[in-house]
C-alpha atoms as a PDB file:
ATOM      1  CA  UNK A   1       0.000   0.000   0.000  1.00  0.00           C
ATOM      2  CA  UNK A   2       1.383   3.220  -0.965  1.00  0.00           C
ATOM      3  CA  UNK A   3       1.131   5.840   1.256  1.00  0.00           C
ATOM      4  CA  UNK A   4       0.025   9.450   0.480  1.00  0.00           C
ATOM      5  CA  UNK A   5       2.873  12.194   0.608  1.00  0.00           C
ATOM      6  CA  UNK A   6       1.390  15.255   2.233  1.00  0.00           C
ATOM      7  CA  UNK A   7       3.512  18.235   0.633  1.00  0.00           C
ATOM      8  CA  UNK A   8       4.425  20.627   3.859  1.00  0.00           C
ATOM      9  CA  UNK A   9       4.592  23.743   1.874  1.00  0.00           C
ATOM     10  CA  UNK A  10       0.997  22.952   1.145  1.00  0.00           C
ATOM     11  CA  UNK A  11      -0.243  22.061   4.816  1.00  0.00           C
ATOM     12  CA  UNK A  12       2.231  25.281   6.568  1.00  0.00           C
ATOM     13  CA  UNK A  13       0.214  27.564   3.748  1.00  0.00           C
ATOM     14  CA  UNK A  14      -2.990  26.230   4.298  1.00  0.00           C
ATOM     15  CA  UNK A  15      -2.726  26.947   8.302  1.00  0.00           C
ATOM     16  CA  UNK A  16      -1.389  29.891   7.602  1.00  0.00           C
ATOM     17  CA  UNK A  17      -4.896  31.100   5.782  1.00  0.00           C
ATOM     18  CA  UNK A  18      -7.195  29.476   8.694  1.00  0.00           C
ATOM     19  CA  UNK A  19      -5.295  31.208  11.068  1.00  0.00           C
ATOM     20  CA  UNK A  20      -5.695  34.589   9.317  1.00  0.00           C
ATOM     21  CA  UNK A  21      -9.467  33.622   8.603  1.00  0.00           C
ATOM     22  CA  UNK A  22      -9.692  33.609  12.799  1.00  0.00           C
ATOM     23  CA  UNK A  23      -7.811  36.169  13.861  1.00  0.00           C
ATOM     24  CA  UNK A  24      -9.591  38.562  11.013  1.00  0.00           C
ATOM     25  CA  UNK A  25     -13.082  37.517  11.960  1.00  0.00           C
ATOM     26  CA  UNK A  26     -12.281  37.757  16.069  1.00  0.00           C
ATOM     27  CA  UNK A  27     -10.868  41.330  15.413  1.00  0.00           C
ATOM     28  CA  UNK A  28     -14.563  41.949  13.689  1.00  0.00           C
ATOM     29  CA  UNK A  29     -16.366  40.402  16.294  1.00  0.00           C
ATOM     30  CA  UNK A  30     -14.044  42.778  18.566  1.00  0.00           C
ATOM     31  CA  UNK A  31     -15.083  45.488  17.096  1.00  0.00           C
ATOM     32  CA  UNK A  32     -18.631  44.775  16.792  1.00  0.00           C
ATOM     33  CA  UNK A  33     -18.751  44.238  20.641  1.00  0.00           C
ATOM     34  CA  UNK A  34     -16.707  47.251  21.227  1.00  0.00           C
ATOM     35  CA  UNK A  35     -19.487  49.418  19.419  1.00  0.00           C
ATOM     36  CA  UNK A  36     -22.570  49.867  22.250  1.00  0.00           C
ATOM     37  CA  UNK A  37     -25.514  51.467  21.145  1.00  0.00           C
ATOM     38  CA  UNK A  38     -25.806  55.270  22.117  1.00  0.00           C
ATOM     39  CA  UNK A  39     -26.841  55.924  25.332  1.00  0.00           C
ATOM     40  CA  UNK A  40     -29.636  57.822  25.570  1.00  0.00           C
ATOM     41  CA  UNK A  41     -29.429  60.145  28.191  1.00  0.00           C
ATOM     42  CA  UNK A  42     -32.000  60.289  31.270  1.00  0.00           C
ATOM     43  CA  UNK A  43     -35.092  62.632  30.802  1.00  0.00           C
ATOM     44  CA  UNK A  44     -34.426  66.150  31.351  1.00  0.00           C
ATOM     45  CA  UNK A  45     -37.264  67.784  33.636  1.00  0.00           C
ATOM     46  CA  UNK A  46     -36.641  71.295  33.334  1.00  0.00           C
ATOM     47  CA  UNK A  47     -39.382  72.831  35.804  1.00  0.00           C
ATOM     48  CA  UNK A  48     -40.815  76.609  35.259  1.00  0.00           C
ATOM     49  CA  UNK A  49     -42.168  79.229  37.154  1.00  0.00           C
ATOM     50  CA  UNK A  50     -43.629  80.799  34.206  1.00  0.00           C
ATOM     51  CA  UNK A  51     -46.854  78.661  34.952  1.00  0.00           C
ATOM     52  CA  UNK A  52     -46.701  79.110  38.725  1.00  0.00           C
ATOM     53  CA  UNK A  53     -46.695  82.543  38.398  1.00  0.00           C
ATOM     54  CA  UNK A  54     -49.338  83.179  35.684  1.00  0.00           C
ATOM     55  CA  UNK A  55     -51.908  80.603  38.704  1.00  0.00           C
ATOM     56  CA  UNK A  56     -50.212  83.100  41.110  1.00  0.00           C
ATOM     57  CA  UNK A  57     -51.884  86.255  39.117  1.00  0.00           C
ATOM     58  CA  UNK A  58     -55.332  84.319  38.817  1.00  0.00           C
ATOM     59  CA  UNK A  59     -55.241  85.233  42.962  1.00  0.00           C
ATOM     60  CA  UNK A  60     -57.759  88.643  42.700  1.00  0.00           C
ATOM     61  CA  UNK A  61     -59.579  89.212  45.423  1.00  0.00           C
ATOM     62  CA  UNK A  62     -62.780  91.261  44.330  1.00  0.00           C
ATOM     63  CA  UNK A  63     -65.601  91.859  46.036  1.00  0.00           C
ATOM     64  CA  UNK A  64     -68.841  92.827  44.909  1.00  0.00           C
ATOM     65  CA  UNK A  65     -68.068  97.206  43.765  1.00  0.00           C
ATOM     66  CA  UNK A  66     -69.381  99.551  47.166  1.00  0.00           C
ATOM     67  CA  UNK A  67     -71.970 101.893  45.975  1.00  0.00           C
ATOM     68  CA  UNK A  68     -73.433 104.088  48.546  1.00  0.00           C
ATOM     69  CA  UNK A  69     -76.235 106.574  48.490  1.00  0.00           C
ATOM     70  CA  UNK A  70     -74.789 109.132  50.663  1.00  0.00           C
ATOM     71  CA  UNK A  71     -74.908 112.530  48.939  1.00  0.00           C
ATOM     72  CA  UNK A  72     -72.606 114.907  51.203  1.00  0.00           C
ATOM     73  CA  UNK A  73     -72.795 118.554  49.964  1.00  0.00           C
ATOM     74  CA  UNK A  74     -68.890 118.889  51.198  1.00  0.00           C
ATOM     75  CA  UNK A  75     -67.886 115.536  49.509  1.00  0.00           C
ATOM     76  CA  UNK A  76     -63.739 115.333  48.620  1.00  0.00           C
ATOM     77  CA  UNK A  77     -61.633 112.300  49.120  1.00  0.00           C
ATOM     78  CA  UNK A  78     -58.445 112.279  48.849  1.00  0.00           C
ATOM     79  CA  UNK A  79     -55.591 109.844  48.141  1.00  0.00           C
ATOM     80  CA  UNK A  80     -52.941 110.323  50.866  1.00  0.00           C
ATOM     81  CA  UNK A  81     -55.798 110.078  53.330  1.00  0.00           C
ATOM     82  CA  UNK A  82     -57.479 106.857  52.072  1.00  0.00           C
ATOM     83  CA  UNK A  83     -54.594 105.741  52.413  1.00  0.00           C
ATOM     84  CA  UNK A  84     -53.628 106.877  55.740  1.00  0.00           C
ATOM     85  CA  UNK A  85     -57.239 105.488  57.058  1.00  0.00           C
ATOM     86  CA  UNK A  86     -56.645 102.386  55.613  1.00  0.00           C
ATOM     87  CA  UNK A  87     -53.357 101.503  57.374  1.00  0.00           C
ATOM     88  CA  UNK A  88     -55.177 103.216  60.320  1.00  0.00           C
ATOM     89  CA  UNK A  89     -57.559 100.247  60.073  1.00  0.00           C
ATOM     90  CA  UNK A  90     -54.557  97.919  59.711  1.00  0.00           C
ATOM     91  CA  UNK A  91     -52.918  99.173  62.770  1.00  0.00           C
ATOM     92  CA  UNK A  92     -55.964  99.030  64.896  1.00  0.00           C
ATOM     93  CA  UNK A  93     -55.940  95.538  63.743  1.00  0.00           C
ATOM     94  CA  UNK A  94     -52.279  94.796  65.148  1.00  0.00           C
ATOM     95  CA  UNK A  95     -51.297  94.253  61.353  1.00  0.00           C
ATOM     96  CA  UNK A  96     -48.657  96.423  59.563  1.00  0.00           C
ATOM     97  CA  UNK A  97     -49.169  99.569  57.738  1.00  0.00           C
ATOM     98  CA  UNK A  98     -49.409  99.164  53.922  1.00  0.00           C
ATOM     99  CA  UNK A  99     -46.457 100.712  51.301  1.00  0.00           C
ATOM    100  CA  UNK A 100     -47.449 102.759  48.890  1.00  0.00           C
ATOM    101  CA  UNK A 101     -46.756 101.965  45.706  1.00  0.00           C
ATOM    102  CA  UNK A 102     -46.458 104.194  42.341  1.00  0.00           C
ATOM    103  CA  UNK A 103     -46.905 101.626  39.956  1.00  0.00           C
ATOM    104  CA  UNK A 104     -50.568 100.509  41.809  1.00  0.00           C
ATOM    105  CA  UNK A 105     -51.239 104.271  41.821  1.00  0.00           C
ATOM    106  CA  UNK A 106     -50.766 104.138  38.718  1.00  0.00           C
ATOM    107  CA  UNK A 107     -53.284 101.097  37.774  1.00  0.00           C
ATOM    108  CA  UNK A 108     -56.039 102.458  40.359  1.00  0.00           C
ATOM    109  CA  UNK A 109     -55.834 105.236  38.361  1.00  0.00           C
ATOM    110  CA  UNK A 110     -56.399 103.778  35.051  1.00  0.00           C
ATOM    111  CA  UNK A 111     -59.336 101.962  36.550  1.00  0.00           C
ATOM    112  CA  UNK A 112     -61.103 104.916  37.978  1.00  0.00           C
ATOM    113  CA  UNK A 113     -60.745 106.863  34.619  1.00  0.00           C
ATOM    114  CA  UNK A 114     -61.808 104.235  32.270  1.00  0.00           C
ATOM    115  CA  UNK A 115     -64.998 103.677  34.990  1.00  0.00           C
ATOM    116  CA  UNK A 116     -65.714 107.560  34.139  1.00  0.00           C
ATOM    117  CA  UNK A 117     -64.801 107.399  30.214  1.00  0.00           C
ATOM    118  CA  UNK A 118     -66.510 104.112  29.572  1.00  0.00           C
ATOM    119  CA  UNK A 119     -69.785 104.443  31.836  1.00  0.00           C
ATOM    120  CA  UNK A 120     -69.465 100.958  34.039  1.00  0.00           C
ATOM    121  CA  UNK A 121     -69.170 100.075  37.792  1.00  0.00           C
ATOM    122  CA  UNK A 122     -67.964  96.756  37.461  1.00  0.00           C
ATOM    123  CA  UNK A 123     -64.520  94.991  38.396  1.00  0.00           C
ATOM    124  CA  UNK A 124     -64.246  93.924  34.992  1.00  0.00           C
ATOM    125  CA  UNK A 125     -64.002  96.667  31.880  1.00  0.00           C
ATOM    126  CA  UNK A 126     -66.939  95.972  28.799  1.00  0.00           C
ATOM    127  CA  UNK A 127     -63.940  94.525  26.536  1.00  0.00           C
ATOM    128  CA  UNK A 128     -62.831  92.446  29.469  1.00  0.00           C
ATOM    129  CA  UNK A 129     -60.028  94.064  31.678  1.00  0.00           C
ATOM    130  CA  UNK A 130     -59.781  93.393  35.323  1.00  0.00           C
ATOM    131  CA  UNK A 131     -57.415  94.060  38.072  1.00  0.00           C
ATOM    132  CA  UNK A 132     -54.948  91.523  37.555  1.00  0.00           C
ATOM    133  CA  UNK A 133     -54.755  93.160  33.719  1.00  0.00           C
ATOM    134  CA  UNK A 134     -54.817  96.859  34.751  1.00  0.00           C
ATOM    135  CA  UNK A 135     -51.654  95.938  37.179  1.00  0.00           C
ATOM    136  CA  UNK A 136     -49.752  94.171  34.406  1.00  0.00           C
ATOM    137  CA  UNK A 137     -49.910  96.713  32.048  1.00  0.00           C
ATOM    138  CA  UNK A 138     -48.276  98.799  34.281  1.00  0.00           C
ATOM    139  CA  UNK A 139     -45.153  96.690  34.937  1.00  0.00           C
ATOM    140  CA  UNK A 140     -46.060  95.297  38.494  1.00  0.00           C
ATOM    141  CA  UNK A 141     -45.273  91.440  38.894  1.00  0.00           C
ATOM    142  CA  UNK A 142     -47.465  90.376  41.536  1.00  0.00           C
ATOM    143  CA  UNK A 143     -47.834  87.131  43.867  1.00  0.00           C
ATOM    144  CA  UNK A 144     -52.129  87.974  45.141  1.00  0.00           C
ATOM    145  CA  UNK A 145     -53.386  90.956  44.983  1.00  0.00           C
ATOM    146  CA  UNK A 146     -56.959  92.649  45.449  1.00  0.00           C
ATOM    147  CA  UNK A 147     -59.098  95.682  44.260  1.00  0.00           C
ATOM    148  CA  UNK A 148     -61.624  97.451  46.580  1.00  0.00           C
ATOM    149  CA  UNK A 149     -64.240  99.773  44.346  1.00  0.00           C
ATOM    150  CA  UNK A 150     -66.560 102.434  45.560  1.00  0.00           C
ATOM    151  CA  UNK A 151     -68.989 105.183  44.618  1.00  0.00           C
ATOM    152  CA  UNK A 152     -70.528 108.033  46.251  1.00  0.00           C
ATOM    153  CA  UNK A 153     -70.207 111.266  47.615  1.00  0.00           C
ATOM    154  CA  UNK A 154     -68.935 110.223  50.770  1.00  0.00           C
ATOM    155  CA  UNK A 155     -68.218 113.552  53.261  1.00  0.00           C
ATOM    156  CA  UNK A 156     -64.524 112.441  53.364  1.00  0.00           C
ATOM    157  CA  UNK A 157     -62.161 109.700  53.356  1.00  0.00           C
ATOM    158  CA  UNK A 158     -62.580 108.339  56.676  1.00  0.00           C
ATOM    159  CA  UNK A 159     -65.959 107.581  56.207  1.00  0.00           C
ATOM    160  CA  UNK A 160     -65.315 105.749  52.438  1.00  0.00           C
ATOM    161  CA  UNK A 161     -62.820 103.818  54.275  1.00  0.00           C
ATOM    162  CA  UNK A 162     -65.476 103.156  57.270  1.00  0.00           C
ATOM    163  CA  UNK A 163     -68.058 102.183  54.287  1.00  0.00           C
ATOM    164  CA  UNK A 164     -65.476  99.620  53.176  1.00  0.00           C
ATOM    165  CA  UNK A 165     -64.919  98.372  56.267  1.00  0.00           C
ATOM    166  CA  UNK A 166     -68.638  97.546  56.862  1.00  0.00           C
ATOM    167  CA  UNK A 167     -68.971  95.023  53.121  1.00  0.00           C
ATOM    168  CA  UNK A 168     -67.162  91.581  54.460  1.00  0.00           C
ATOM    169  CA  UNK A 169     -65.004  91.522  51.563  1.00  0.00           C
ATOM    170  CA  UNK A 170     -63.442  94.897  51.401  1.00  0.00           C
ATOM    171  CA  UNK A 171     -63.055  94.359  54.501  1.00  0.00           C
ATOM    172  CA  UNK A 172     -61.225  91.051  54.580  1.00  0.00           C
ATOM    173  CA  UNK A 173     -58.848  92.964  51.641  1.00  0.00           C
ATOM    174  CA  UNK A 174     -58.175  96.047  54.031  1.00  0.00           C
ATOM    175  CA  UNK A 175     -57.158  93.866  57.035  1.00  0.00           C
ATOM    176  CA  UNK A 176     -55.136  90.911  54.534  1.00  0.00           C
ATOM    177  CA  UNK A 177     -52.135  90.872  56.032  1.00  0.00           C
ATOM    178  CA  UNK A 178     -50.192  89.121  53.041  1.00  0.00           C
ATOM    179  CA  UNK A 179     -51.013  92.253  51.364  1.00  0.00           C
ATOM    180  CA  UNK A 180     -47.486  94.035  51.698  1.00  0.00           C
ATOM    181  CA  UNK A 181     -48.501  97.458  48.860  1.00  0.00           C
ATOM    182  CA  UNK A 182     -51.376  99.255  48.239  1.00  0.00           C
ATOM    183  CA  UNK A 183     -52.151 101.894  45.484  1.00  0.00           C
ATOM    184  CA  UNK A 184     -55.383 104.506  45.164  1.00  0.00           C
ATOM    185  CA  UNK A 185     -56.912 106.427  43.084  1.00  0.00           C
ATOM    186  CA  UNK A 186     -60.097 108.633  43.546  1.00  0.00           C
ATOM    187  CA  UNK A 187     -61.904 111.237  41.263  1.00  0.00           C
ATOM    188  CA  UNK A 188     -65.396 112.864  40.632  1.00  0.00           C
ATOM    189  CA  UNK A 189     -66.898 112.792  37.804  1.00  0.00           C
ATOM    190  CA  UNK A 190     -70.076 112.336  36.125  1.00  0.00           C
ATOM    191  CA  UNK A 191     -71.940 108.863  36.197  1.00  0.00           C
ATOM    192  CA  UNK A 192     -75.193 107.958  34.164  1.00  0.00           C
ATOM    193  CA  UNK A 193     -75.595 111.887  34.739  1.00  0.00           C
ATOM    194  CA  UNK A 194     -74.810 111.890  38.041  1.00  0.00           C
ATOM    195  CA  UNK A 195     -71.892 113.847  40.035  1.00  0.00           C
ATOM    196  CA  UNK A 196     -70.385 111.595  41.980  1.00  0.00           C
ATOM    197  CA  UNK A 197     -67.146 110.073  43.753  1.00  0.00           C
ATOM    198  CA  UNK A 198     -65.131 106.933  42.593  1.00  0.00           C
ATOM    199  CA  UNK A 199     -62.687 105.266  44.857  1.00  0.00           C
ATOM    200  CA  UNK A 200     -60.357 102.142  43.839  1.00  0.00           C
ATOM    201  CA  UNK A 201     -58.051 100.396  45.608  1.00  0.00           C
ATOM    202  CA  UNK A 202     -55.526  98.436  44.635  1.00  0.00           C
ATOM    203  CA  UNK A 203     -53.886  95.494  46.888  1.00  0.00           C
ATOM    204  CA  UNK A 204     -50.909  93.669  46.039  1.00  0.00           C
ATOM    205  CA  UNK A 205     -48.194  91.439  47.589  1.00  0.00           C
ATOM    206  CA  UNK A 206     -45.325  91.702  44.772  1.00  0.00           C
ATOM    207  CA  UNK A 207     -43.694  88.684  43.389  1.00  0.00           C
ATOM    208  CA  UNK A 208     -40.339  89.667  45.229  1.00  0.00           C
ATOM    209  CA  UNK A 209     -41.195  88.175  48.222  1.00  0.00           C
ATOM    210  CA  UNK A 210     -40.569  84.757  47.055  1.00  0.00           C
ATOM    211  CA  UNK A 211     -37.509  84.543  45.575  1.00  0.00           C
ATOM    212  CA  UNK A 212     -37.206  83.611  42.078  1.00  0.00           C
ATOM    213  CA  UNK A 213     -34.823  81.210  40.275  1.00  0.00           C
ATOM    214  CA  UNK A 214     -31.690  82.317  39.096  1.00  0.00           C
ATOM    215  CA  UNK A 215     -32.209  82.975  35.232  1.00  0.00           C
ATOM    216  CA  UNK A 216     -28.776  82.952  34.525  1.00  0.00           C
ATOM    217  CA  UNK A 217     -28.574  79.416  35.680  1.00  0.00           C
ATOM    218  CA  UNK A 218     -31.431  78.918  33.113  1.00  0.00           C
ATOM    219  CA  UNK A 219     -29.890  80.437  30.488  1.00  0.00           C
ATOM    220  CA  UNK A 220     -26.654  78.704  30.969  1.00  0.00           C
ATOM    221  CA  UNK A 221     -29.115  75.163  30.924  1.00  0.00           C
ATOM    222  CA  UNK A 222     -31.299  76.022  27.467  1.00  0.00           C
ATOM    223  CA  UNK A 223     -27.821  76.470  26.220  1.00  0.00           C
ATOM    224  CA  UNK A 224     -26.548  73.263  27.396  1.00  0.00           C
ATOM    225  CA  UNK A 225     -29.155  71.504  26.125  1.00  0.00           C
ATOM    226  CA  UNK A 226     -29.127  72.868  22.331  1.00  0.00           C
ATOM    227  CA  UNK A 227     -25.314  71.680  22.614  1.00  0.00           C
ATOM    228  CA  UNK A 228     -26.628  68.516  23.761  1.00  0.00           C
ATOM    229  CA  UNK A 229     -28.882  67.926  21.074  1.00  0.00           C
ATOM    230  CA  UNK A 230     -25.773  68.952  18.173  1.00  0.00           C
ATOM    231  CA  UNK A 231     -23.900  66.238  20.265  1.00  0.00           C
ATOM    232  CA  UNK A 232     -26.356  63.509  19.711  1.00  0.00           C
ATOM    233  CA  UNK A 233     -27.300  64.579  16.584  1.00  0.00           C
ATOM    234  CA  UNK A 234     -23.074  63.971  15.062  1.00  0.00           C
ATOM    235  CA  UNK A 235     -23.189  60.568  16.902  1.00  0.00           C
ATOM    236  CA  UNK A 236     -26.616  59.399  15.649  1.00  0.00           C
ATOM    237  CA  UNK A 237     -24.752  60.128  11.631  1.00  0.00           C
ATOM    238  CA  UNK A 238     -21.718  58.101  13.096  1.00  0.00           C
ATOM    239  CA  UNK A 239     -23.708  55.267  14.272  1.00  0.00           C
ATOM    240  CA  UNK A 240     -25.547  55.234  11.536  1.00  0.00           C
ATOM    241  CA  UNK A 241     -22.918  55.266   9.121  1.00  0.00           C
ATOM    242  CA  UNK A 242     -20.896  52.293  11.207  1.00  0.00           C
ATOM    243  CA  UNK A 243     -23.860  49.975  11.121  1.00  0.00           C
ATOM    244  CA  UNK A 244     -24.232  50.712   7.378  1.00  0.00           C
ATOM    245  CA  UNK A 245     -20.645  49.262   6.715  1.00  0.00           C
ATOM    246  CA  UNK A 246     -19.421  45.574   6.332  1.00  0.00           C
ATOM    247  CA  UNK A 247     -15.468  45.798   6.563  1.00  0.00           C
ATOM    248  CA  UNK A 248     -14.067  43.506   4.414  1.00  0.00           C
ATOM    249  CA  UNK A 249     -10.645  43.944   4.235  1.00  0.00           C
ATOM    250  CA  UNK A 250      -7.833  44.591   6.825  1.00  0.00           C
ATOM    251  CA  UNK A 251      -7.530  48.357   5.881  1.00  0.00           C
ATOM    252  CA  UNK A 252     -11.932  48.611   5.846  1.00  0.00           C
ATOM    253  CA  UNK A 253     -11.009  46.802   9.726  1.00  0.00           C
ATOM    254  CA  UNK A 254      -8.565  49.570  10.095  1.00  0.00           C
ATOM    255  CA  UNK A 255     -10.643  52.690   9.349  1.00  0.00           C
ATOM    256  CA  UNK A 256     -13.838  51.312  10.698  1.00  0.00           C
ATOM    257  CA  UNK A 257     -11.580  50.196  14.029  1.00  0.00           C
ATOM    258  CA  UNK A 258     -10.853  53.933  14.093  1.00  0.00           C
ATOM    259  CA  UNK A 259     -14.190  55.054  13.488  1.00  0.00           C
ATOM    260  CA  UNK A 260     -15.405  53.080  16.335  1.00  0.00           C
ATOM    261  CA  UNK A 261     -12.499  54.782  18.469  1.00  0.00           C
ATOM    262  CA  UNK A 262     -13.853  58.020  18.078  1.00  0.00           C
ATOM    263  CA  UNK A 263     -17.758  57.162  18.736  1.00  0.00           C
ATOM    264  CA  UNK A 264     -17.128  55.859  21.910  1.00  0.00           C
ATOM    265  CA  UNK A 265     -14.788  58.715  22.775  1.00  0.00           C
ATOM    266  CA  UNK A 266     -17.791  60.686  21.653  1.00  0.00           C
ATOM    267  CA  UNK A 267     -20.156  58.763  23.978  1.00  0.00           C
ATOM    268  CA  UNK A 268     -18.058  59.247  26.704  1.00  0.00           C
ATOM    269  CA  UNK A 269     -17.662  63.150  26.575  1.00  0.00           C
ATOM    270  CA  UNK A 270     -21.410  63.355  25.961  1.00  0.00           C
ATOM    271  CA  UNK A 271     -22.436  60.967  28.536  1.00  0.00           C
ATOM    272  CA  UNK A 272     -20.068  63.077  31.211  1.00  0.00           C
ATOM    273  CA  UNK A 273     -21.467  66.321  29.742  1.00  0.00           C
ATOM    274  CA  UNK A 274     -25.273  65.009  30.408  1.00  0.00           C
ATOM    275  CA  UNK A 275     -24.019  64.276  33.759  1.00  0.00           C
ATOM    276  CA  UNK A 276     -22.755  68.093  34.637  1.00  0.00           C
ATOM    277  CA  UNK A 277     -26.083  69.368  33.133  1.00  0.00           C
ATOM    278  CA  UNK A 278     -28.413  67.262  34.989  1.00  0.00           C
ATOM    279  CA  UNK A 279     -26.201  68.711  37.922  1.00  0.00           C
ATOM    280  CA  UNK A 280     -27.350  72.323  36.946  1.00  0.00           C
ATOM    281  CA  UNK A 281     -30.714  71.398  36.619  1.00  0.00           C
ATOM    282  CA  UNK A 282     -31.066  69.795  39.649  1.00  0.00           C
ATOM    283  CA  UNK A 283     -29.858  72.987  41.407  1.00  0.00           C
ATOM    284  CA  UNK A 284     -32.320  74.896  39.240  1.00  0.00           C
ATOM    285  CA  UNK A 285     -35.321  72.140  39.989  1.00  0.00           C
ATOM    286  CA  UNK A 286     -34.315  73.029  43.647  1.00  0.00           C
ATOM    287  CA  UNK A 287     -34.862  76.833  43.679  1.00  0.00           C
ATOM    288  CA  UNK A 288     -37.964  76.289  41.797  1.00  0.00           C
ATOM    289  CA  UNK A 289     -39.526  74.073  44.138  1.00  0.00           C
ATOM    290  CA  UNK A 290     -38.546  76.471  47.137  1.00  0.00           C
ATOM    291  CA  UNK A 291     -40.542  79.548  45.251  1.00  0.00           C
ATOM    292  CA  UNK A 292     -43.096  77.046  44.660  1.00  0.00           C
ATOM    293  CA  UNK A 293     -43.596  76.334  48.542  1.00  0.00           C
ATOM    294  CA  UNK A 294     -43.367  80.559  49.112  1.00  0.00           C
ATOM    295  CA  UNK A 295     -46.151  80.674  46.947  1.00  0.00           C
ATOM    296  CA  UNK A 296     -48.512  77.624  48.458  1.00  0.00           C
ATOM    297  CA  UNK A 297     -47.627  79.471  51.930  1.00  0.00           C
ATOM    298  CA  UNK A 298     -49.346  82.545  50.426  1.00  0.00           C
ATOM    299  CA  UNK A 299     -52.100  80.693  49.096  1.00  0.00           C
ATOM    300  CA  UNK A 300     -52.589  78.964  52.612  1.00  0.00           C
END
C-alpha cells in the first residue's frame, strides 16, 4: 500500500490562511462588541415658574363694587388720606401699615378713569379688563393681589374707608395681612348723569417676596441643552454610518476600528457632559420648588 505524501509547503500555507481567517473575523467580532448602542441620556425635567406665576396672578380678590347713596354737599376724598385710614384700620388691627406703591397708583388710576370714560361700575371693563390686567400693564409682577371699588359722595375719606370696612369683603382685603402694597386712586366725575365720587383700591403682595430662580442658571441650561442635542445629533450620523458598513478587508477593519475609536470617545464626553447638566438642573429644579412652597404658603 502506498502511502500518500502530504507536501508541507501545502499544509504550513494552508494553516497559515485558517489562522488569518480567525484572527480577522475575532478582530470583527471585537469590534462589533466594542461598538454599544448610544446611550440615551435620562429625561431632562426642566421645571418653570412661568406657569406658577401666571396661577399666582389668577389670585384677585374682588368683592362685589361699594356703591353708597350718601350725597354729602362737602364731599372730597383724597388719596394720601385713604390711604392713611386704611393703614389706620390695619394698625388698629395689630397688622402692619401698607407701602405705597407708584406703579398701583398708577393702575387704580387707570381703573377709575376708564370707569368715568366708559360708563361701568364693574370689576371687569366691557372689553374684558380686570385688576390683575390693569396691574400688568403697568409693569407690576405680583404674587395675590386685590381691588376694593366704591362710589358716592362720601363727606370724606374716613368715612369711604369706614363704608369699606362695613362690606365683608373689602373688609377682609383692608385687614389681609399678606397684602405688603397698596395703590389709590379717587376722582369725581359724572356717572349715568350723576356727580359723583369713585374710589379704587388696589392690593398687592409683589412677586419679590418669594424669591425667584436664578435665570442665569437657566440660560446657561437652554444652552446646554441645544449643545446637547448637536452632540447627539453627530453621533446618531456616526452610528448610523458604522452599522451601514461591512469591513471587508484589513484596511476597511482599520478605518472602521478607528471610526469606532472616536464614537465611543464621543459617547463618553457626551455621557459626562449630560451628567454636569443634569447637575445644573437639579440645582435649578431646587430653587424652583422652594418659590413654589413661598407661593402655596401665600395661598394657605
Amino acid at each position: 500500500m502506498k502511502c500518500l505524501k502530504i507536501n508541507k509547503k501545502f499544509i504550513i500555507i494552508l494553516l497559515i490562511v485558517v489562522a488569518s481567517g480567525f484572527l480577522f473575523w475575532n478582530t470583527i467580532n471585537k469590534i462589533l462588541t466594542k461598538n454599544p448602542k448610544l446611550a440615551k441620556p435620562e429625561e431632562i425635567i426642566l421645571q418653570t415658574i412661568d406657569d406658577l406665576l401666571e396661577k399666582a396672578k389668577e389670585n384677585i380678590s374682588a368683592p362685589p363694587p361699594l356703591k353708597s347713596e350718601e350725597d354729602s354737599a362737602q364731599s372730597i376724598l383724597i388719596k394720601s388720606e385713604v390711604i392713611r385710614w386704611t393703614n389706620a384700620q390695619r394698625q388698629n388691627n395689630g397688622l402692619t401699615p401698607l407701602i405705597e406703591n407708584q406703579k398701583l397708583d398708577l393702575s387704580a388710576d387707570h381703573k377709575v378713569r376708564d370707569m368715568f370714560v366708559n360708563q361701568y361700575f364693574e370689576h371687569q371693563s366691557p372689553v374684558g379688563i380686570g385688576a390683575g390686567d390693569l396691574i400688568k400693564q403697568v409693569d407690576y409682577e405680583y404674587l395675590i393681589a386685590g381691588e376694593n371699588l366704591a362710589m358716592g359722595n362720601f363727606e370724606n375719606s374716613e368715612k369711604l374707608v369706614a363704608a369699606w370696612m362695613e362690606s365683608p369683603g373689602h373688609r377682609e382685603n383692608i385687614l389681609n395681612s399678606k397684602y405688603h402694597e397698596i395703590g389709590v386712586a379717587v376722582s369725581q366725575g359724572i356717572y349715568e348723569g350723576r356727580k359723583v365720587w369713585m374710589a379704587v383700591q388696589h392690593f398687592a403682595l409683589p412677586s419679590s417676596y418669594c424669591l425667584k430662580p436664578d435665570q442665569d442658571l437657566k440660560t446657561e441650561i437652554d444652552t446646554d441643552e441645544q449643545l446637547i442635542n448637536q452632540i447627539k445629533n453627530s453621533l446618531d450620523l456616526l452610528r448610523t454610518e458604522l452599522e451601514a458598513q461591512k469591513p471587508k478587508t484589513q484596511e476597511e477593519v482599520k478605518i472602521y476600528n478607528q471610526k469606532v475609536d472616536e464614537y465611543n470617545v464621543n459617547l463618553d464626553r457626551y455621557n459626562l457632559f449630560i451628567e454636569q447638566v443634569k447637575i445644573l438642573i437639579n440645582n435649578y429644579n431646587v430653587q424652583v420648588e422652594v418659590f413654589n412652597n413661598c407661593l402655596n404658603k401665600i395661598k394657605d
